[in-house]
N, C-alpha and C. Protein backbone atom coordinates (compact mmCIF):
# COMPACT_ATOMS: atom_id res chain seq x y z
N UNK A 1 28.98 -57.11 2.48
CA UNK A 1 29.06 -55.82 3.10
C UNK A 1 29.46 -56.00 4.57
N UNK A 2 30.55 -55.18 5.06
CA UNK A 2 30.53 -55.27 6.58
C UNK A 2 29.69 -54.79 7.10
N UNK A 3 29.98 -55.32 8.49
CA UNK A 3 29.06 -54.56 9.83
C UNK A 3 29.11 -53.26 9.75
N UNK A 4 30.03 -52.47 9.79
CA UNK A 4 30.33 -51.16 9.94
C UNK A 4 29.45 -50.16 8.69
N UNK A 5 28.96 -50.90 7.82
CA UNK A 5 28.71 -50.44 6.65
C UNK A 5 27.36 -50.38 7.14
N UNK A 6 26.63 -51.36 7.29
CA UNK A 6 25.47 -51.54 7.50
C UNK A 6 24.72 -50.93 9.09
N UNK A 7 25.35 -50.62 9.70
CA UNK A 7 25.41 -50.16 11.05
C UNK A 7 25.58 -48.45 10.75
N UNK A 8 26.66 -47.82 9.86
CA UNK A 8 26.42 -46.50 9.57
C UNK A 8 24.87 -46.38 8.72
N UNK A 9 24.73 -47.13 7.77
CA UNK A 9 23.71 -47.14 7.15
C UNK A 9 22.25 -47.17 7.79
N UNK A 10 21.89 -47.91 9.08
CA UNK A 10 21.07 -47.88 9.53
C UNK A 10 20.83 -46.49 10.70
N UNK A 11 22.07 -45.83 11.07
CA UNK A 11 22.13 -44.74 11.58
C UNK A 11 21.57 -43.68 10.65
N UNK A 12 22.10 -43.77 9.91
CA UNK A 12 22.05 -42.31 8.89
C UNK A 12 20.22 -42.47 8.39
N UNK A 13 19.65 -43.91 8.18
CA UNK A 13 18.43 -43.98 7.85
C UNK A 13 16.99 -43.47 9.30
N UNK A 14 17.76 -43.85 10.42
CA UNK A 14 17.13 -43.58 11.34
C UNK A 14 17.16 -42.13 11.69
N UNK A 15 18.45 -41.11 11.70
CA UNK A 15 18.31 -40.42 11.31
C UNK A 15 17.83 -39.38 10.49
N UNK A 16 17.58 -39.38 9.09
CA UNK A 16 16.93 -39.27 8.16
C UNK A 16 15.34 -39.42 8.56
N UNK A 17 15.33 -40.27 9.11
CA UNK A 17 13.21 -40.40 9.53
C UNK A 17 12.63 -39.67 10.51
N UNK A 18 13.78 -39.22 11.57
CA UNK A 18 13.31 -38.82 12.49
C UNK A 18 13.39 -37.23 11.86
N UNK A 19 14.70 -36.92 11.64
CA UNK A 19 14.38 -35.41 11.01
C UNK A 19 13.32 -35.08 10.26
N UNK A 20 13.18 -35.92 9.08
CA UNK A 20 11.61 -35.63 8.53
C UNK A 20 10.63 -35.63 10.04
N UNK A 21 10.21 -36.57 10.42
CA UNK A 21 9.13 -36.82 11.18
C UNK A 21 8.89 -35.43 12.15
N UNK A 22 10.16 -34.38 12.40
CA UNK A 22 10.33 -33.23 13.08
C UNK A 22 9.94 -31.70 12.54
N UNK A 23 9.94 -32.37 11.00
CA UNK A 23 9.40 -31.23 10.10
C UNK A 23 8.24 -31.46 9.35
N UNK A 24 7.60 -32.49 9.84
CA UNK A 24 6.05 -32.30 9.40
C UNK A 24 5.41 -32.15 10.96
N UNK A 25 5.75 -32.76 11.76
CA UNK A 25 4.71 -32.44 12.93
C UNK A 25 5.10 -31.20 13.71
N UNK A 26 6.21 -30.18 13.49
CA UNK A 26 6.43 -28.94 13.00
C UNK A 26 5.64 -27.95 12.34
N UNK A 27 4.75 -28.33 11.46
CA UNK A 27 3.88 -27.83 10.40
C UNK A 27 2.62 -27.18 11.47
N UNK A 28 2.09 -26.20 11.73
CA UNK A 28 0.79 -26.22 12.48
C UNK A 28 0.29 -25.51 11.34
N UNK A 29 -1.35 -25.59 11.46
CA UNK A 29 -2.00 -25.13 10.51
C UNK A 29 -2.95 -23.77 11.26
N UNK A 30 -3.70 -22.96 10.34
CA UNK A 30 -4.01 -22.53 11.19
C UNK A 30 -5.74 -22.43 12.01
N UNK A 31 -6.04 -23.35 11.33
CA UNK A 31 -6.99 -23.91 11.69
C UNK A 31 -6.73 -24.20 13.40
N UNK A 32 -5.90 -25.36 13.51
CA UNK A 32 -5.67 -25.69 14.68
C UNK A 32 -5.54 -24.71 15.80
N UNK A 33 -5.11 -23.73 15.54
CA UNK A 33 -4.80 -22.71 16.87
C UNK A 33 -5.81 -21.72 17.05
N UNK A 34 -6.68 -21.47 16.10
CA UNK A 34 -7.80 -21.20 15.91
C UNK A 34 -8.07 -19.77 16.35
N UNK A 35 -7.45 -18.80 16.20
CA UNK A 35 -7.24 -17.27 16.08
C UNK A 35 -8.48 -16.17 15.82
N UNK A 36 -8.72 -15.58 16.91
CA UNK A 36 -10.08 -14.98 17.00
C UNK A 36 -9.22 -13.47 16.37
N UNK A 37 -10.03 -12.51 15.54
CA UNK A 37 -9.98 -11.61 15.60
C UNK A 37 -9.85 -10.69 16.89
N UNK A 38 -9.47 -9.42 16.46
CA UNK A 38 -9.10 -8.52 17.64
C UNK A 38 -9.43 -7.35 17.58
N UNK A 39 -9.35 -6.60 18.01
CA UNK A 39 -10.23 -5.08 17.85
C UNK A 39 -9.78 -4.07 16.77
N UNK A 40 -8.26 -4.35 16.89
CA UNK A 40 -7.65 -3.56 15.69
C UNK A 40 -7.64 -4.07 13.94
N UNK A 41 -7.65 -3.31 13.29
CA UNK A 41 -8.03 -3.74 11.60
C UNK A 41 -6.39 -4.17 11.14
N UNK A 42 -6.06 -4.84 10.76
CA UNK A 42 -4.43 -4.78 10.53
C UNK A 42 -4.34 -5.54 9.32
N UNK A 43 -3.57 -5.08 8.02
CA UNK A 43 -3.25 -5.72 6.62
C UNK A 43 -3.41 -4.57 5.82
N UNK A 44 -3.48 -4.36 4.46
CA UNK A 44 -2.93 -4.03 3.36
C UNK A 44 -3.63 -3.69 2.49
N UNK A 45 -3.52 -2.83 1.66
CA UNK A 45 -4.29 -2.74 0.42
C UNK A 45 -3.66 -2.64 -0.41
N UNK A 46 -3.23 -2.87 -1.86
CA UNK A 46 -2.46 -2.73 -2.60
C UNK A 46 -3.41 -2.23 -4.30
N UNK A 47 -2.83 -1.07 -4.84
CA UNK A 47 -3.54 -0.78 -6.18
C UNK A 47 -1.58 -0.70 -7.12
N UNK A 48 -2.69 -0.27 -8.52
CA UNK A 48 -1.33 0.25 -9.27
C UNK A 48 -1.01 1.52 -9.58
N UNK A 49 -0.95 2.54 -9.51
CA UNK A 49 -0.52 3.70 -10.39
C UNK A 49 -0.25 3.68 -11.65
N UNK A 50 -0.65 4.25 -12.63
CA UNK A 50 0.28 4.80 -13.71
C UNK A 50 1.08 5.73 -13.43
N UNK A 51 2.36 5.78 -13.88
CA UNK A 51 3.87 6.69 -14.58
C UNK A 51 3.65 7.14 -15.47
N UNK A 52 3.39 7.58 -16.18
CA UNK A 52 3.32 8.17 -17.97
C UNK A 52 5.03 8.81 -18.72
N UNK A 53 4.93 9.11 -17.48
CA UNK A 53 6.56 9.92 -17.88
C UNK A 53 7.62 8.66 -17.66
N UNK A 54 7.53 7.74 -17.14
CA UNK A 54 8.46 6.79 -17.40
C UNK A 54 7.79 5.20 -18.69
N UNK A 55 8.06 5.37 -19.66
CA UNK A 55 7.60 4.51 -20.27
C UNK A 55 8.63 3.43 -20.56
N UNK A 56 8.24 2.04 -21.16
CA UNK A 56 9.06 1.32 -21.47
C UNK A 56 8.61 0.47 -22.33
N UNK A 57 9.20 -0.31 -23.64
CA UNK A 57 8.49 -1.51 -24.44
C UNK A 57 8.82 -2.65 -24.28
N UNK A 58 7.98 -3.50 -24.57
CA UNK A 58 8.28 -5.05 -24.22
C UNK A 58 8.56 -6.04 -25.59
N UNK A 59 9.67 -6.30 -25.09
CA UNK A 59 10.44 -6.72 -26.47
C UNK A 59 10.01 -7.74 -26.76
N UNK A 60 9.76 -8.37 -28.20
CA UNK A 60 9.34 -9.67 -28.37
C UNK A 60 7.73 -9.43 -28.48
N UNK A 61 7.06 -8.22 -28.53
CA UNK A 61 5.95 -7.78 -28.37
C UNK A 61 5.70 -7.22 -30.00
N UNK A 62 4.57 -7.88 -30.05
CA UNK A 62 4.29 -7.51 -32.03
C UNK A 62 3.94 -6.48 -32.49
N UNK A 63 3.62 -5.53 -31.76
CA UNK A 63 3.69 -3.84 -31.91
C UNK A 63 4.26 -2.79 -31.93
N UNK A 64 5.34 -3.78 -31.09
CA UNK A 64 6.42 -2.85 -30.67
C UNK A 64 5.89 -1.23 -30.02
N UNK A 65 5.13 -0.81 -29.03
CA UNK A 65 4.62 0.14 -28.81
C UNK A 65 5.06 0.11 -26.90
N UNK A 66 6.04 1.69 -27.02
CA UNK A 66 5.96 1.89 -25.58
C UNK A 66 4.53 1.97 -24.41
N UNK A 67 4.92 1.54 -23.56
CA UNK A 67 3.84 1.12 -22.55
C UNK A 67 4.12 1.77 -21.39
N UNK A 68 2.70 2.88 -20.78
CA UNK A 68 3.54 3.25 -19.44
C UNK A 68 4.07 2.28 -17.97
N UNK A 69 4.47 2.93 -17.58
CA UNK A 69 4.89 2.05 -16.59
C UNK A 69 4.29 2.02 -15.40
N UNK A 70 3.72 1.04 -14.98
CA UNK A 70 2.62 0.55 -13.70
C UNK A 70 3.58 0.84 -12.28
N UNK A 71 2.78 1.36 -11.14
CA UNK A 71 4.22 2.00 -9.61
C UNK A 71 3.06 1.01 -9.35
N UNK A 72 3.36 -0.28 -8.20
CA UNK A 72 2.61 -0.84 -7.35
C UNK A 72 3.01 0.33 -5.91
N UNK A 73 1.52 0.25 -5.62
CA UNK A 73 1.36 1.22 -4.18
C UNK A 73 0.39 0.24 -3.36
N UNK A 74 1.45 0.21 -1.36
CA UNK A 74 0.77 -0.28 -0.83
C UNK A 74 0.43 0.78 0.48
N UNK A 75 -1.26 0.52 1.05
CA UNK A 75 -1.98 1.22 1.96
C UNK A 75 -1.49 0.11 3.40
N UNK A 76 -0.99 0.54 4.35
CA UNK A 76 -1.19 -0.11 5.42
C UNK A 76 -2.01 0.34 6.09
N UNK A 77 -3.14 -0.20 6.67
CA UNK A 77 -4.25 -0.35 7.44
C UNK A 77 -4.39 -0.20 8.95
């Protein structure tokens, strides 16, 4: 093998380690930063609805029996 071979090769490997090494110590958790609550309530609630008037069946289903159709609804807080 030439020089040139082995010389790109050790570039591209050193390369390669350092980019990883940039995307794990990149990673923070959140433990570490350690985030106090705040006065305001903030997130989500999520339920389902029934549709009745929109039904649909699920094929491959051994009853073969239309099923209504579930609306996901979300509450922001």
């Amino acid at each position: 093998m030439s020089t040139i071979i082995k010389t790109m090769r050790s570039i591209n490997l050193i390369t390669l380690v350092l980019f990883q090494v940039c995307i794990v110590k990149g990673q923070i958790s959140l433990k570490e930063i350690n985030l106090k609550n705040g006065e305001y309530v903030v997130g989500y609630k999520h339920y389902t609805a029934i549709d009745s008037t929109r039904t649909y069946r699920i094929h491959n289903e051994f009853n073969n029996q239309f099923i209504n159709r579930p609306i996901p609804k979300f509450i922001i807080a």
